[in-house]
Protein backbone atom coordinates (compact mmCIF):
# COMPACT_ATOMS: atom_id res chain seq x y z
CA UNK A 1 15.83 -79.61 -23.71
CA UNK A 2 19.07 -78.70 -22.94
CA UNK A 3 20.30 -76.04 -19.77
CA UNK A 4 21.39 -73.49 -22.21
CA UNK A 5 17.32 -73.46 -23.72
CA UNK A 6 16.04 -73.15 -20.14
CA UNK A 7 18.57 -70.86 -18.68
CA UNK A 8 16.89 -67.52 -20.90
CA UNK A 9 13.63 -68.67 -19.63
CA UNK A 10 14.50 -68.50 -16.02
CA UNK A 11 13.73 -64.61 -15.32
CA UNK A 12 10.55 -64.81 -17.17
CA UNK A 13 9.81 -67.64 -14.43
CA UNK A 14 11.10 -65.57 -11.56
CA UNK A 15 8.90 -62.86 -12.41
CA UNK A 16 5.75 -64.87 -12.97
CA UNK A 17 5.63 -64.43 -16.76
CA UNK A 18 6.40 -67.53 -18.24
CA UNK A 19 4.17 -68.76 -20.49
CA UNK A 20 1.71 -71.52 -19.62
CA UNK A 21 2.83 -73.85 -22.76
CA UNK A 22 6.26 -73.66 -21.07
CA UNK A 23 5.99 -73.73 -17.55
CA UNK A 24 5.36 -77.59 -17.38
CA UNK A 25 8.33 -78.47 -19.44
CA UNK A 26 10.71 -75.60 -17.27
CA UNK A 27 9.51 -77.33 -13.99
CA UNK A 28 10.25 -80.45 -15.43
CA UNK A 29 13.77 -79.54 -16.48
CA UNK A 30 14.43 -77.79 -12.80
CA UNK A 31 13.38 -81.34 -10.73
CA UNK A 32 16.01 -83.35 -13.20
CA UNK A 33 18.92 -80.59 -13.29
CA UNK A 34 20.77 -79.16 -10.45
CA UNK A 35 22.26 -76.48 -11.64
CA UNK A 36 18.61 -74.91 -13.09
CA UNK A 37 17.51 -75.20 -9.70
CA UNK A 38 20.15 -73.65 -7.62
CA UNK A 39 20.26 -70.69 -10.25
CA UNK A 40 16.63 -70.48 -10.18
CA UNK A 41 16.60 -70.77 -6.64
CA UNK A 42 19.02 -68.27 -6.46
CA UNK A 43 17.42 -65.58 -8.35
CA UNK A 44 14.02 -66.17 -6.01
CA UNK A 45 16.15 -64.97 -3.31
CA UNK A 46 17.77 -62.36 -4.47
CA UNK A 47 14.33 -60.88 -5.68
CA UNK A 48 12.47 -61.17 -2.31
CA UNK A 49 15.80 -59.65 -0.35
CA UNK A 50 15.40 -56.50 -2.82
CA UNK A 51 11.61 -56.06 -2.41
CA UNK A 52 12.19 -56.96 1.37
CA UNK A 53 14.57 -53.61 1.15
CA UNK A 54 12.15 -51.72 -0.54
CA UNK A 55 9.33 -52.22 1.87
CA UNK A 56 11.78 -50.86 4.76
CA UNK A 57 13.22 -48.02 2.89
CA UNK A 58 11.25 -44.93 3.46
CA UNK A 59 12.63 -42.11 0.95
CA UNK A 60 12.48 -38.52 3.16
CA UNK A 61 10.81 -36.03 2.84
CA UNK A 62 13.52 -33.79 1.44
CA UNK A 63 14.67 -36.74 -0.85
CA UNK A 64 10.81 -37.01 -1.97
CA UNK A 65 10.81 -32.84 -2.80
CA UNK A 66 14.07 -33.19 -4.55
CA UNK A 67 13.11 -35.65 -6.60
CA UNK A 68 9.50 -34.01 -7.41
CA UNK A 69 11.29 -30.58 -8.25
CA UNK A 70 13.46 -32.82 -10.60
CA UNK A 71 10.96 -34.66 -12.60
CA UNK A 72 8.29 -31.36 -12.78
CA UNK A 73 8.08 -29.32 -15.64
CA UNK A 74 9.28 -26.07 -15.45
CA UNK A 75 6.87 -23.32 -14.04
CA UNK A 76 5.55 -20.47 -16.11
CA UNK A 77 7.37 -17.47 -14.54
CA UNK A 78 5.40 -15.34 -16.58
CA UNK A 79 1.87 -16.28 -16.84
CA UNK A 80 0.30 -13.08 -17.91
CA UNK A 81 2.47 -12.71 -20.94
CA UNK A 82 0.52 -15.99 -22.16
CA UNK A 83 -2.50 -14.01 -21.14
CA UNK A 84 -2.17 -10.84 -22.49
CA UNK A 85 -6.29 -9.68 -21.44
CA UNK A 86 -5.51 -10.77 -17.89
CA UNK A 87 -2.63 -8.26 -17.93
CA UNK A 88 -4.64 -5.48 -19.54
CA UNK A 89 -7.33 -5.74 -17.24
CA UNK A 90 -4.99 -6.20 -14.15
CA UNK A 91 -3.78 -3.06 -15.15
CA UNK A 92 -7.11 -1.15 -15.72
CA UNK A 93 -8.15 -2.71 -12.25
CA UNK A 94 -4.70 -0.73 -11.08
CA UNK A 95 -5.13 2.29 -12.96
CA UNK A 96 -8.98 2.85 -11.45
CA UNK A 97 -7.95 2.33 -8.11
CA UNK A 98 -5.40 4.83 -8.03
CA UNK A 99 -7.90 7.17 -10.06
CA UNK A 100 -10.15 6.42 -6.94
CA UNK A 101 -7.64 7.43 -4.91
CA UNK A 102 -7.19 10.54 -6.29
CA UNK A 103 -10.29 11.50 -6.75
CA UNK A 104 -11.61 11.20 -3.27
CA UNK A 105 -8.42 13.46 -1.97
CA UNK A 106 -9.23 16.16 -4.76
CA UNK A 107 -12.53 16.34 -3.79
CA UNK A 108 -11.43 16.38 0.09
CA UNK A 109 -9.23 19.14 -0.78
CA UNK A 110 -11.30 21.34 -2.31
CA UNK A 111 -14.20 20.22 0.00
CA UNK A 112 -11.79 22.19 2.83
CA UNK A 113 -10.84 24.96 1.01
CA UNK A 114 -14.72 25.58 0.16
CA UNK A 115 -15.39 25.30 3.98
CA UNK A 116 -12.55 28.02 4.87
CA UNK A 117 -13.69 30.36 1.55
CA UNK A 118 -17.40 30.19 3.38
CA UNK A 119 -16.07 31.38 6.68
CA UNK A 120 -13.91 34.09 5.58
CA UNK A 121 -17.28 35.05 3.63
CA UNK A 122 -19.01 34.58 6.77
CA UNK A 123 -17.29 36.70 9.01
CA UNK A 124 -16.62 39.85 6.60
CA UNK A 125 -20.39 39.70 6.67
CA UNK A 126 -21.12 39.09 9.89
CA UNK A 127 -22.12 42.24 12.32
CA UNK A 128 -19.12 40.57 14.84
CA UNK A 129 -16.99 39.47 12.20
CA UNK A 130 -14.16 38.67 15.37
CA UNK A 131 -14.50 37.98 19.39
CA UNK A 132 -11.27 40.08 20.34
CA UNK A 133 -11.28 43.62 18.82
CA UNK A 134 -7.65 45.01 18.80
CA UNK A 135 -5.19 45.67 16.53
CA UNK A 136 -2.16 44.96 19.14
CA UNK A 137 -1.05 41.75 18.40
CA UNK A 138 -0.15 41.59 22.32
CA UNK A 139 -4.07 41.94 22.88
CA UNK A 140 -4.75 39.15 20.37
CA UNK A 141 -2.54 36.23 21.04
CA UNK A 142 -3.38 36.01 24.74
CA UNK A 143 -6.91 36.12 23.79
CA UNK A 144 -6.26 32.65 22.24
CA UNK A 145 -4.61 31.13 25.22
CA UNK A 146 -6.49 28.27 26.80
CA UNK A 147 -8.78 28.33 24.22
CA UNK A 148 -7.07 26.98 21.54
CA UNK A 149 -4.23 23.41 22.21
CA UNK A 150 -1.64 25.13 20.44
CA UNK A 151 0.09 28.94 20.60
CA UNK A 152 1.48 30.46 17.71
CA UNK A 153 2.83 33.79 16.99
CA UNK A 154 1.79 37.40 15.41
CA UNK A 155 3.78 39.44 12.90
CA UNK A 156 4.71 43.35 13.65
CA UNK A 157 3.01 44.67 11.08
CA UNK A 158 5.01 48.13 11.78
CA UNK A 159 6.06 49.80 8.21
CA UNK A 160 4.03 47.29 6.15
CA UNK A 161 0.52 48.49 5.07
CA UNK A 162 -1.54 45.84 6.53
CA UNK A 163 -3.66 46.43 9.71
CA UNK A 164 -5.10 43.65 12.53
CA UNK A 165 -8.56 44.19 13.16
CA UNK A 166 -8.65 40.88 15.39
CA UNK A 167 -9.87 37.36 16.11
CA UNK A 168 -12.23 34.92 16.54
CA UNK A 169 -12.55 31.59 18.12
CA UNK A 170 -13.29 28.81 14.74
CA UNK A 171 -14.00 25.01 14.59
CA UNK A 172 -13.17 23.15 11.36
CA UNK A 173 -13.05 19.79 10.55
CA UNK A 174 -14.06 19.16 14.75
CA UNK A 175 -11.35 20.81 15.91
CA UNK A 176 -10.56 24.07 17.19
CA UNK A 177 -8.41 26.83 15.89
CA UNK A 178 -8.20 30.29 14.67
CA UNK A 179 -9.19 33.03 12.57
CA UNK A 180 -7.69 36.41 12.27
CA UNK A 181 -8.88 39.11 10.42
CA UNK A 182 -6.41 42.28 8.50
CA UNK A 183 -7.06 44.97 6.42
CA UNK A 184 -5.21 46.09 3.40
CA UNK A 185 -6.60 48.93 1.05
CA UNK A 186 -10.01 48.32 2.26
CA UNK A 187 -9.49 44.31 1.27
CA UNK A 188 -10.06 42.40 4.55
CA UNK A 189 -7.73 39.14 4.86
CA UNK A 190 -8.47 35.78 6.86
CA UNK A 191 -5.93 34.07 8.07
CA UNK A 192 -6.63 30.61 9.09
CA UNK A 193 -4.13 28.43 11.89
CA UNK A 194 -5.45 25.17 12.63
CA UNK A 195 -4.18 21.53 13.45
CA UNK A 196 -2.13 20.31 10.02
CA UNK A 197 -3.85 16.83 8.70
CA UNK A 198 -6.27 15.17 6.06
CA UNK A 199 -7.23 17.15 3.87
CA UNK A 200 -5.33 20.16 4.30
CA UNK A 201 -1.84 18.21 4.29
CA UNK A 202 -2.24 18.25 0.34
CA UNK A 203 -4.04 21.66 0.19
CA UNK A 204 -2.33 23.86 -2.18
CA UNK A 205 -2.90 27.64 -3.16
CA UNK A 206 -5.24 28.42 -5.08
CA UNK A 207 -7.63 31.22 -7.24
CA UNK A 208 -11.46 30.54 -6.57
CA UNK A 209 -14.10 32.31 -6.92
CA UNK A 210 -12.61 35.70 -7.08
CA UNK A 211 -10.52 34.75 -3.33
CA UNK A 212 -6.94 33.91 -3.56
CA UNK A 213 -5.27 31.61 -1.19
CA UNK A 214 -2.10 30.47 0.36
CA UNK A 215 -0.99 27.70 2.33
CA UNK A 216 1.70 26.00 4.13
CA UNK A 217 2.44 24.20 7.30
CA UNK A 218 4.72 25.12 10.54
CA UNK A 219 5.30 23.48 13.18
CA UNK A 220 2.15 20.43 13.30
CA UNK A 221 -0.20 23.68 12.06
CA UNK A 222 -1.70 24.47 8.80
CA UNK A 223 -1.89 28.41 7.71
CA UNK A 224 -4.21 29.77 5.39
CA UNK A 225 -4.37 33.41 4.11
CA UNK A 226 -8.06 33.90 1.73
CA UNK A 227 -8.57 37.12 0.71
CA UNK A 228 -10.14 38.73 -2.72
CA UNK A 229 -6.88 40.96 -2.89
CA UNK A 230 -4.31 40.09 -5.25
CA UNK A 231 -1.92 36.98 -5.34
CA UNK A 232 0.91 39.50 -3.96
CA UNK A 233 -0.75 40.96 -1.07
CA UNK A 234 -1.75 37.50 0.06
CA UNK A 235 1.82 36.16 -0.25
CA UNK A 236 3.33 39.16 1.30
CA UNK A 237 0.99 38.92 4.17
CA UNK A 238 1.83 35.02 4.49
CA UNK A 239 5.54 35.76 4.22
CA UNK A 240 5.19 38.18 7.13
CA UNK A 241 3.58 35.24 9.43
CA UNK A 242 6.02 32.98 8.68
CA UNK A 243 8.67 35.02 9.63
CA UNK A 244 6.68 35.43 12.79
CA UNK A 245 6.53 32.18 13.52
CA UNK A 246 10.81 31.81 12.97
């Protein structure tokens, strides 16, 4: 055969894929022709050089991401919008917990406004409803001092209609604080000043069981008027302690 027959068939013999019907008459050709065998010779070389480089290249790391993040198929930025019941009960799983949530502070709340309702009922119908008998607020507030880790301060109830009959030494919630009792038209008022915290930082007035109450917080302490007078008489009471405590 001629060099130009042999010459396509030279790659395929390179690479090992020549068939075996040929092979005897290509090795043939290459031991009579010289310019077969150089070329062929040629191309051996140049293959082993390039696997030679190929075995000592070592792609990095970053190269290897690079070209990972290049041939991946895109990621599904969205996979609960192919999953629409994953979402809904993601949600419901949200929903509940925050329904938890609220729950257990509700009942917290009103847990501590039931405990301060019972202990204004407590004292009006006691036989000592307070410790300190006097309706000087001078008398009063000292009474408190290094019982209580906190001072606070007692309105002048001069021109108003409301009357201090005293106070008494109260624990709630395991920590100390205290209760003072007025009068108003034959309606007796509590008024609550304890530490501010849990439960009582959400506590908000309310209308239970006949007792109205009012709250707010001044100065780290919680205030709360109870009392079975009206809404008014328990605010105006509560304005005049705040004003004390300016």
């Amino acid at each position: 055969m001629s060099c130009e027959v042999w010459a396509v068939r030279l790659d395929a013999y390179v690479d090992g894929e020549i068939s075996a019907e040929e092979l005897p008459g290509l090795e043939e050709h290459l031991r009579t022709c010289r310019d077969c065998a150089a070329e062929a010779l040629g191309r051996m070389q140049m293959k082993r050089v390039t696997r030679a480089a190929a075995m000592r290249f070592i792609p990095s790391q970053d190269l290897r991401r690079r070209i990972e993040k290049s041939i991946a198929p895109p990621r599904n930025r969205t996979p609960f919008l192919l999953n629409p019941v994953l979402a809904i009960a993601a949600a419901l799983i949200v929903v509940m917990a925050i329904s938890s949530v609220l729950y257990v502070r509700r009942a917290q709340r009103e847990q501590a406004i039931a405990q301060l309702l019972d202990m204004h009922v407590a004292a009006l119908a006691s036989t000592k409803p307070v410790d300190v008998v006097s309706s000087d607020r001078h008398t009063v507030k000292p009474w408190f001092q290094g019982k209580l880790p906190f001072t606070f301060n007692l309105p002048e109830l001069g021109g108003s209609q409301y009357q201090l009959d005293g106070g008494k030494l109260v624990y709630f919630r395991g920590q100390p604080g205290a209760q003072l009792i007025y009068e108003l038209r034959k309606h007796e008022l509590s008024v609550f000043i304890v530490p501010d915290g849990g439960a009582l930082s959400e506590m908000s007035d309310v209308k239970k069981n006949g007792f109205c109450t009012e709250s707010w917080t001044e100065a780290g302490l919680r205030y709360v008027v109870i009392s079975d007078a009206g809404g008014a008489d328990v605010h105006a009471l509560g304005e005049l302690l705040r004003t004390a405590q300016r």
